[in-house]
N, C-alpha and C. Protein backbone atom coordinates (compact mmCIF):
# COMPACT_ATOMS: atom_id res chain seq x y z
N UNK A 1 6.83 -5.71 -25.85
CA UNK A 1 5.90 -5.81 -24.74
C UNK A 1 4.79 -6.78 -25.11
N UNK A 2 4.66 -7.74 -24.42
CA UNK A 2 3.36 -8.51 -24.14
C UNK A 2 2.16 -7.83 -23.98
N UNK A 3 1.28 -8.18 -24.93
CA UNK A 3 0.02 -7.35 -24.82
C UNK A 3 -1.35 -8.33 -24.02
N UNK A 4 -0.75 -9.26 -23.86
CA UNK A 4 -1.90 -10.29 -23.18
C UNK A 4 -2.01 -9.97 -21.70
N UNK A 5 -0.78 -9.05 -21.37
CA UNK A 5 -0.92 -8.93 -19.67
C UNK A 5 -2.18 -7.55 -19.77
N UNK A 6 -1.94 -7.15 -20.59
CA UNK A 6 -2.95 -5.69 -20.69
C UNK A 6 -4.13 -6.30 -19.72
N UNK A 7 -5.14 -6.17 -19.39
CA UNK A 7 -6.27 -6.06 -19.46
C UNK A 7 -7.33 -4.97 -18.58
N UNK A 8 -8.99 -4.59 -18.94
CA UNK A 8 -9.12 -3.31 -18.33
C UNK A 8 -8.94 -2.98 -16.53
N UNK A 9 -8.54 -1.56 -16.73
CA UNK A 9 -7.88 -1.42 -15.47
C UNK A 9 -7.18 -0.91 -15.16
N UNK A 10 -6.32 -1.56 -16.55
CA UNK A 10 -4.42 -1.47 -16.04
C UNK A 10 -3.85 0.05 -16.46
N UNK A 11 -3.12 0.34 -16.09
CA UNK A 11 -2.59 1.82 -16.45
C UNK A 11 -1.68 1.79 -17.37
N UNK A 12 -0.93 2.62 -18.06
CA UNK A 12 0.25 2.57 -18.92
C UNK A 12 0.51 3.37 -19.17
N UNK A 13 1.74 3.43 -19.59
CA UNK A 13 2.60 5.34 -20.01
C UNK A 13 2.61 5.09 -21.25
N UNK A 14 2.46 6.53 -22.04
CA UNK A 14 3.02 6.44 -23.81
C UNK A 14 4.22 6.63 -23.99
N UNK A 15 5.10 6.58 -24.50
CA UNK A 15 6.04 7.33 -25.30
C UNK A 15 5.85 8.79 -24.97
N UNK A 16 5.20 9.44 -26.09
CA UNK A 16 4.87 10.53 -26.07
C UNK A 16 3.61 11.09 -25.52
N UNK A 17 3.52 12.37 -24.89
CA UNK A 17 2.21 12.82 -24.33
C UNK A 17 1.53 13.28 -25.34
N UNK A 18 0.22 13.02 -24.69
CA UNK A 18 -0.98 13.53 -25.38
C UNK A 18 -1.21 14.65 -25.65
N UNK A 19 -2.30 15.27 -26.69
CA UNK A 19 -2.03 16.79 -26.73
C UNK A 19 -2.40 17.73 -25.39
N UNK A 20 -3.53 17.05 -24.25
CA UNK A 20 -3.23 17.82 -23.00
C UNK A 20 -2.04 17.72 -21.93
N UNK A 21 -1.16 16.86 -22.21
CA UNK A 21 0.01 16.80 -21.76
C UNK A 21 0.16 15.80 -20.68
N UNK A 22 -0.72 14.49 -20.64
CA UNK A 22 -0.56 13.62 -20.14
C UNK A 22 0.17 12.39 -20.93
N UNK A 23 0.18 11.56 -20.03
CA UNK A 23 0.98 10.27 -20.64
C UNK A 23 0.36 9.27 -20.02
N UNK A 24 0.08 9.44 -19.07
CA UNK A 24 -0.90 7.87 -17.99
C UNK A 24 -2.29 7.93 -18.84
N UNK A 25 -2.65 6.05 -19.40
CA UNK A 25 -3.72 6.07 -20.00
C UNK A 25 -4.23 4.83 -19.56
N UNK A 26 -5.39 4.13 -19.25
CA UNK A 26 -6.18 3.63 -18.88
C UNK A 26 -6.57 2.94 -19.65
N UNK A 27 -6.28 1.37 -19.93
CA UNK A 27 -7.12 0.38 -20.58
C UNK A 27 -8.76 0.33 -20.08
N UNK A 28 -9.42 0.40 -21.04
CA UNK A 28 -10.80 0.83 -20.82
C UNK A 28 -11.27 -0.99 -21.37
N UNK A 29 -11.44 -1.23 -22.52
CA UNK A 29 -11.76 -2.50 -23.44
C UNK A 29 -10.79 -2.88 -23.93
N UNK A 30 -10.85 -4.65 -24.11
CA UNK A 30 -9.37 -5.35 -24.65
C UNK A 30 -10.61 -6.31 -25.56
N UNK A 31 -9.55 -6.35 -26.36
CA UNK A 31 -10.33 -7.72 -27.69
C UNK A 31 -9.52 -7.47 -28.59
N UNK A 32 -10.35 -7.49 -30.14
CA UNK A 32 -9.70 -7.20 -31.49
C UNK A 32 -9.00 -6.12 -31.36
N UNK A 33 -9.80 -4.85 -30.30
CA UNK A 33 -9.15 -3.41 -30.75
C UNK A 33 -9.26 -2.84 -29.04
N UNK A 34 -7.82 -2.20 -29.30
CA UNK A 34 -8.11 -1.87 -27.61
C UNK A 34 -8.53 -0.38 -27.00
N UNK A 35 -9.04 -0.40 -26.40
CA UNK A 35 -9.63 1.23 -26.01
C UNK A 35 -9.08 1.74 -24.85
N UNK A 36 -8.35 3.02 -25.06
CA UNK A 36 -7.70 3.18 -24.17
C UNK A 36 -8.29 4.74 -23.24
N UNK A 37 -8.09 4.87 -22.18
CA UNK A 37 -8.74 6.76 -21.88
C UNK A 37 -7.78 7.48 -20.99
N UNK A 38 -7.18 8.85 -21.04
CA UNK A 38 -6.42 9.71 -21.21
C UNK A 38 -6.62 9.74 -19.54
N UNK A 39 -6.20 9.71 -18.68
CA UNK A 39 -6.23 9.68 -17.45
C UNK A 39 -6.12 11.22 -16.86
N UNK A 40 -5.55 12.46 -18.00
CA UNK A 40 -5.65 13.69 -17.52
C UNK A 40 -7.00 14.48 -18.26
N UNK A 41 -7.36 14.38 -19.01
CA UNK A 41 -8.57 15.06 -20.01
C UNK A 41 -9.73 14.07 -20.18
N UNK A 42 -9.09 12.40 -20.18
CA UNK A 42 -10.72 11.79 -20.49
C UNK A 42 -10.68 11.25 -21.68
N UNK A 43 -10.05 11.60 -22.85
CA UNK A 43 -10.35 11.36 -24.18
C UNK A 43 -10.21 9.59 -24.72
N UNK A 44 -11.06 9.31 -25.13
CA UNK A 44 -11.01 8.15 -25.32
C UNK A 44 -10.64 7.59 -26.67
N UNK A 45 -9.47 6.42 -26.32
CA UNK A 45 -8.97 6.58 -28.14
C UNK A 45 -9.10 4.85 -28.50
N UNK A 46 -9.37 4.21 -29.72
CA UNK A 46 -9.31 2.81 -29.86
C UNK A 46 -8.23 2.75 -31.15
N UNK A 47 -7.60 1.60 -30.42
CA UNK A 47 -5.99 1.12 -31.23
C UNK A 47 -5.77 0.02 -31.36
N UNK A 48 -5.68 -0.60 -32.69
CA UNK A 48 -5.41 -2.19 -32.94
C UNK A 48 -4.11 -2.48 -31.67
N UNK A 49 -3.91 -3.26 -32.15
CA UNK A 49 -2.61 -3.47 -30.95
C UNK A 49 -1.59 -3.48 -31.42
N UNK A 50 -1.02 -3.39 -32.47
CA UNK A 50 0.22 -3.25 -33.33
C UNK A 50 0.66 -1.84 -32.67
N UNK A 51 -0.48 -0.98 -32.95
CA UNK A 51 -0.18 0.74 -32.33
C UNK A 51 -0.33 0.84 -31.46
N UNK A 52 -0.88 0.60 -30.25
CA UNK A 52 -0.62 0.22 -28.74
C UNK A 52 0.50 -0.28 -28.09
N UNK A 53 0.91 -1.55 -28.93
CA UNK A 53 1.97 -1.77 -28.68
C UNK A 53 3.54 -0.97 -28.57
N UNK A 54 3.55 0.05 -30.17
CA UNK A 54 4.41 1.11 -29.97
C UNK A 54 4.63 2.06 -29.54
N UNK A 55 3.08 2.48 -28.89
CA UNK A 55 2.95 3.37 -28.09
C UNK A 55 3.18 3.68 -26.28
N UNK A 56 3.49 2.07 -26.17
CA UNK A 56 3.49 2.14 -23.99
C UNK A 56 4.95 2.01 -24.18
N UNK A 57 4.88 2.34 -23.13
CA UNK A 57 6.65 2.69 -22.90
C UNK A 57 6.81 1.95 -21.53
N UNK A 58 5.58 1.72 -20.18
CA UNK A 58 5.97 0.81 -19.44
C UNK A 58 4.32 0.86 -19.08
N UNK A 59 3.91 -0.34 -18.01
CA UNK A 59 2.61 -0.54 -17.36
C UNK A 59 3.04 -0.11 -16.18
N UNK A 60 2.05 1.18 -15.09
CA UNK A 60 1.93 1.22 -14.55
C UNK A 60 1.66 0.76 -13.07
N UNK A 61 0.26 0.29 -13.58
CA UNK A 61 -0.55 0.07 -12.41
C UNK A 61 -1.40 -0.75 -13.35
N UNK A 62 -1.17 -2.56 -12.82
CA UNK A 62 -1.86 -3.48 -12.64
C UNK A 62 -3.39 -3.80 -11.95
N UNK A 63 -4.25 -4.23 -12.38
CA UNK A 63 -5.57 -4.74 -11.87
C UNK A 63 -5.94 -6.05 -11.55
């Protein structure tokens, strides 16, 4: 996956759900490190992009 299409806004699924049992997460900040937030609980997590990258499984919802 191309990580340059990311930017904030955009939605994305993980792989695996989170520990409240979501999967839709929310690009919050893009740069060096990307910040992403839990679209069911809120929780806000920051991930180089190597681990972002292995973590979306598809983009949602574009901005």
């Amino acid at each position: 996956m191309d990580l340059s299409e990311l930017s904030a806004g955009t939605v994305v699924e993980t792989k695996k759900p989170h520990a409240c049992g979501g999967t839709l997460w929310e690009i919050v900040r893009t740069g060096a490190d990307k910040k992403i937030k839990c679209k069911k609980c809120g929780r806000i997590l920051v991930l180089l992009p190597d681990e972002l990258r292995k973590r979306v499984r598809r983009i949602v919802e574009e901005t």
